[in-house]
N, C-alpha and C. Protein backbone atom coordinates (compact mmCIF):
# COMPACT_ATOMS: atom_id res chain seq x y z
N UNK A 1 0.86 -1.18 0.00
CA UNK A 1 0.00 0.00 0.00
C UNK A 1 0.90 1.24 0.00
N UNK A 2 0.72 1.93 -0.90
CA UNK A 2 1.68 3.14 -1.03
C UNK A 2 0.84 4.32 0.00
N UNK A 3 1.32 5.29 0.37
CA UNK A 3 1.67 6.61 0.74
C UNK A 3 0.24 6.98 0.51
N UNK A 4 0.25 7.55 -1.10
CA UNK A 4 -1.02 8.15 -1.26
C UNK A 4 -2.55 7.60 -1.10
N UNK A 5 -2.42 5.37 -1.17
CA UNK A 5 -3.90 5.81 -1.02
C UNK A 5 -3.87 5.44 0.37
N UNK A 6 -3.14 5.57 1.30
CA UNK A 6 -3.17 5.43 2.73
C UNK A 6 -4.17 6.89 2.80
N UNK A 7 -3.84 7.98 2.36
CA UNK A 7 -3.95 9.35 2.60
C UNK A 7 -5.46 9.84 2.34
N UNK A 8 -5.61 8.88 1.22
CA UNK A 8 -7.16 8.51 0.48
C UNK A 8 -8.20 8.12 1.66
N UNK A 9 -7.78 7.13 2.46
CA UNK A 9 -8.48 6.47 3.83
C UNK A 9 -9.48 7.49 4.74
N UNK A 10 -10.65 7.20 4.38
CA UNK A 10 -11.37 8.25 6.21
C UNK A 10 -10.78 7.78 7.41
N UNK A 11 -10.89 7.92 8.43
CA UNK A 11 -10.23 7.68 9.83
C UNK A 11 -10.72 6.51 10.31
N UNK A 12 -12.40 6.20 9.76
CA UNK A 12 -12.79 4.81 9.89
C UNK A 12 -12.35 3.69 8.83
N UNK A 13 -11.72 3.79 8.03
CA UNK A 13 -11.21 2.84 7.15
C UNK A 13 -9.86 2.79 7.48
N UNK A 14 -9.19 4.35 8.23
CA UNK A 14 -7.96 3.70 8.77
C UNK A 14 -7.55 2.43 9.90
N UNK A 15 -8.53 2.75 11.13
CA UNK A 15 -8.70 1.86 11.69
C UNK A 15 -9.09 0.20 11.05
N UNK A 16 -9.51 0.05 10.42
CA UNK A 16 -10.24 -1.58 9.81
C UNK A 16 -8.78 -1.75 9.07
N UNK A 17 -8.17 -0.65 8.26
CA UNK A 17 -6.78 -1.65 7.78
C UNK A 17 -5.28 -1.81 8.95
N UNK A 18 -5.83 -0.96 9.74
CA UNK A 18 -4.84 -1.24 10.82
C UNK A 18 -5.05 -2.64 12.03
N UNK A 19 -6.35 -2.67 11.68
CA UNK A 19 -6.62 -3.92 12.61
C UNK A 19 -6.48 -5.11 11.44
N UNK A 20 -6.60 -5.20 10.16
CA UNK A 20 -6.16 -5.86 9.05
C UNK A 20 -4.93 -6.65 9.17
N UNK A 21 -3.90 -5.24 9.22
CA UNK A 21 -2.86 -5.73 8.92
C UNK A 21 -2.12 -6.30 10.01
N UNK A 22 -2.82 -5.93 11.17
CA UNK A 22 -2.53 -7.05 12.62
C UNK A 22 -2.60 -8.12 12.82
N UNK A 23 -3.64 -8.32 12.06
CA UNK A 23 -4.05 -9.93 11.88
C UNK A 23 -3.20 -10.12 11.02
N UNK A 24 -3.00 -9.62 9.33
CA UNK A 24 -2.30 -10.84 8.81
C UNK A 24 -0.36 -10.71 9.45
N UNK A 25 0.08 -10.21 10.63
CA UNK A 25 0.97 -9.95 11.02
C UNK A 25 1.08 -11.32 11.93
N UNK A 26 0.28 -11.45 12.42
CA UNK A 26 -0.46 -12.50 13.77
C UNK A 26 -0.23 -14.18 12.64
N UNK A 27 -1.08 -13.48 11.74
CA UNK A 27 -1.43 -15.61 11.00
C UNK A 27 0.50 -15.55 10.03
N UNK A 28 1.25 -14.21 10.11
CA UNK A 28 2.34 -14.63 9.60
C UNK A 28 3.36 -15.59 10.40
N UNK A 29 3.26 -14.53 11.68
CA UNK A 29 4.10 -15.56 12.71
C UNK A 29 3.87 -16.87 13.23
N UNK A 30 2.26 -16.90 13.12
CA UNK A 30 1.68 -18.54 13.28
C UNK A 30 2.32 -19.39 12.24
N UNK A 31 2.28 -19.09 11.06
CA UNK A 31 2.57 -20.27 9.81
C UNK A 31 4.12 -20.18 10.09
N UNK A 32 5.11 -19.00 10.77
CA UNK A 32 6.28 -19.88 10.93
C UNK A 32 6.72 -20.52 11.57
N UNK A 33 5.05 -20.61 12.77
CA UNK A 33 5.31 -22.32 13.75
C UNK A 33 5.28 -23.33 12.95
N UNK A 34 3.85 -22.89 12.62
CA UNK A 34 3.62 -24.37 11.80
C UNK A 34 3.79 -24.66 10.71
N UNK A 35 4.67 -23.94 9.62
CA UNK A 35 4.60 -24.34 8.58
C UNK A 35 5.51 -23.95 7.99
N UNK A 36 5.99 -23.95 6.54
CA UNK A 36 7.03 -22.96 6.40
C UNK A 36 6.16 -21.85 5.32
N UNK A 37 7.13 -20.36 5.64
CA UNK A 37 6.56 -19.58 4.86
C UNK A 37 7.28 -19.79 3.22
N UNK A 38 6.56 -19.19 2.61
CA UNK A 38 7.28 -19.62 1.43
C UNK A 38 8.06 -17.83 0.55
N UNK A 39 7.29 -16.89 1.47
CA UNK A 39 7.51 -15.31 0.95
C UNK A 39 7.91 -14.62 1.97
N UNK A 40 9.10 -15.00 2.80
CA UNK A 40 9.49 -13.65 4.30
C UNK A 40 9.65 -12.40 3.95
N UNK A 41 9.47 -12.24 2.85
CA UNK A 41 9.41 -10.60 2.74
C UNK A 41 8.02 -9.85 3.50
N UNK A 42 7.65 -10.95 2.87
CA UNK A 42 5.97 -10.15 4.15
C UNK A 42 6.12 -9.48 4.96
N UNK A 43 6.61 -10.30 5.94
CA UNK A 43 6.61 -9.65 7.23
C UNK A 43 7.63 -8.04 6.91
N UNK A 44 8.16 -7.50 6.45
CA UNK A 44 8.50 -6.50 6.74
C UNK A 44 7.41 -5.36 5.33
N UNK A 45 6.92 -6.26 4.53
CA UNK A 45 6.26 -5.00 3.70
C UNK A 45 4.99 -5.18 4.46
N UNK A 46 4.31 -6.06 5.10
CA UNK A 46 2.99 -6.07 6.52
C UNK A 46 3.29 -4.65 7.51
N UNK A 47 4.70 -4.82 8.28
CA UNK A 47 5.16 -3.88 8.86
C UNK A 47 5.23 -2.47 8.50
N UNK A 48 5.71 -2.42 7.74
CA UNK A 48 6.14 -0.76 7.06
C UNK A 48 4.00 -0.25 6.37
N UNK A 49 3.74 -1.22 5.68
CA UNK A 49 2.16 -0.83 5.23
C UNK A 49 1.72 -0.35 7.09
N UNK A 50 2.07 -1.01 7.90
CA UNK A 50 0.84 -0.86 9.19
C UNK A 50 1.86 0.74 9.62
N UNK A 51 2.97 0.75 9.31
CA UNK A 51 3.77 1.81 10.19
C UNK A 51 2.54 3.30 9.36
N UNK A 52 2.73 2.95 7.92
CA UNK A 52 1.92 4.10 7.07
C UNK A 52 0.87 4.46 7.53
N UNK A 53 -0.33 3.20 7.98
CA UNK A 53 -1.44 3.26 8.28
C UNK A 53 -1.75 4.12 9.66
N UNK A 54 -0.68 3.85 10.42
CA UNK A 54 -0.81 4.43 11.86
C UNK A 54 -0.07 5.96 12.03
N UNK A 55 0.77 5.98 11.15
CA UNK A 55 1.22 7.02 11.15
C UNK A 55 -0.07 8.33 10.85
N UNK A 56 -0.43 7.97 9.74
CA UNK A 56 -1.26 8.82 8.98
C UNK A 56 -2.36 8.83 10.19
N UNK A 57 -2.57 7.79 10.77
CA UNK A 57 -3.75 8.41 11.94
C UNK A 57 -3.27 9.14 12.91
N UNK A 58 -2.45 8.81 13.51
CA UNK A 58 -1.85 9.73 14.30
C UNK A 58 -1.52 11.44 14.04
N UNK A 59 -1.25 11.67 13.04
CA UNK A 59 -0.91 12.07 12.03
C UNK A 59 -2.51 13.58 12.00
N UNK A 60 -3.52 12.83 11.78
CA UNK A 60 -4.59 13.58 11.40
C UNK A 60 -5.28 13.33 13.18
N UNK A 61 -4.93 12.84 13.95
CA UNK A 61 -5.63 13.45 15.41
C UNK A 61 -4.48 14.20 16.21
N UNK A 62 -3.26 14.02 15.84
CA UNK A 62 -2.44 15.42 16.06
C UNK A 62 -2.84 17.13 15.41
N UNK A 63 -3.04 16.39 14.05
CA UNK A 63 -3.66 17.97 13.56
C UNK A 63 -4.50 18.22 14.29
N UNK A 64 -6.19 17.72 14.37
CA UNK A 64 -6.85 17.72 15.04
C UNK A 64 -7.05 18.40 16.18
N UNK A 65 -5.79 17.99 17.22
CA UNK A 65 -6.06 18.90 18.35
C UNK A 65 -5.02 19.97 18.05
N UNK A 66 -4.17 19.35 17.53
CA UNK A 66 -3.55 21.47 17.10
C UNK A 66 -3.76 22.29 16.73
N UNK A 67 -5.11 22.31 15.66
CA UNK A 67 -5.87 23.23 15.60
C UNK A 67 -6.54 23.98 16.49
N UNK A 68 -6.89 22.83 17.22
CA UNK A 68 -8.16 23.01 18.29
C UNK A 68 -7.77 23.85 19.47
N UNK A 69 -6.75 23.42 19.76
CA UNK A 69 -5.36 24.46 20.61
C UNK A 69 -5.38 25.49 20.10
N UNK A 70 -4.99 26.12 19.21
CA UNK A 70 -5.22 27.08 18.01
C UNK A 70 -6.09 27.87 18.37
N UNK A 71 -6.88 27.72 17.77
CA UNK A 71 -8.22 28.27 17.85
C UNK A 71 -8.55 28.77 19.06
N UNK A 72 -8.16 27.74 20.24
CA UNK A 72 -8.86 27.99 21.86
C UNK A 72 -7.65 28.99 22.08
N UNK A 73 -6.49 29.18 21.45
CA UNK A 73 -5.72 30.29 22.36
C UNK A 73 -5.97 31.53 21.54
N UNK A 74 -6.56 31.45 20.34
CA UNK A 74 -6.69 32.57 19.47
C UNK A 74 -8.36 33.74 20.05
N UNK A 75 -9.22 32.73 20.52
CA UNK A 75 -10.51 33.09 21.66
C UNK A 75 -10.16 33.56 22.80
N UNK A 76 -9.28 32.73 23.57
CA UNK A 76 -8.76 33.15 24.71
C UNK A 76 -8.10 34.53 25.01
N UNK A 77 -7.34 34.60 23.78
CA UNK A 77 -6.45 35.53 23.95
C UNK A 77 -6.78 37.17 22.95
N UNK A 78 -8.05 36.92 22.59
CA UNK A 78 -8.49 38.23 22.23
C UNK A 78 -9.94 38.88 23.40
N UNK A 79 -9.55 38.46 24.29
CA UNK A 79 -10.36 38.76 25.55
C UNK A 79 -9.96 40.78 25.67
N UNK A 80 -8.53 40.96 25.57
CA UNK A 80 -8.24 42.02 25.51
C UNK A 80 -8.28 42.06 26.95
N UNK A 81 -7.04 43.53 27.80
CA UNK A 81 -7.39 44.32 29.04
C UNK A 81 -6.69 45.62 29.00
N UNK A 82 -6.95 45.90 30.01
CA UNK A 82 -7.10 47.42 30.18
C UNK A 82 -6.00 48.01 30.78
């Protein structure tokens, strides 16, 4: 999953591919109990896709409240005194 359509994602579709890619992170390390894998690259392009996914949320509820900070000191602080 590249960059941009991570960016594409609403905040509720970020979550569902972040819990996605947990799982198939979870059934990777299972099959190298039981089985052999046949593609170990997975596990690190699984990794880096979930790093994107979480980033970008984090990402947009940091903005979120920095605005919001923003804004509340920009109200606050046109109170004006005397």
């Amino acid at each position: 999953m590249k960059a941009a359509e991570v960016h594409k994602l609403s905040p509720e579709e970020l979550k569902v591919e972040a819990n996605r890619l947990r799982r198939k992170l979870f059934d990777l390390r299972v099959q190298t109990v039981t089985e052999k894998i046949a593609d170990t690259s997975q596990f690190r392009k699984t990794r880096k896709d979930l790093a994107r996914v979480l980033t970008e949320a984090n990402g947009r509820t940091a903005g979120a409240t920095d605005s919001a900070k923003k804004s509340a000191k920009k109200s606050a602080g046109t109170g004006g005194t005397s």
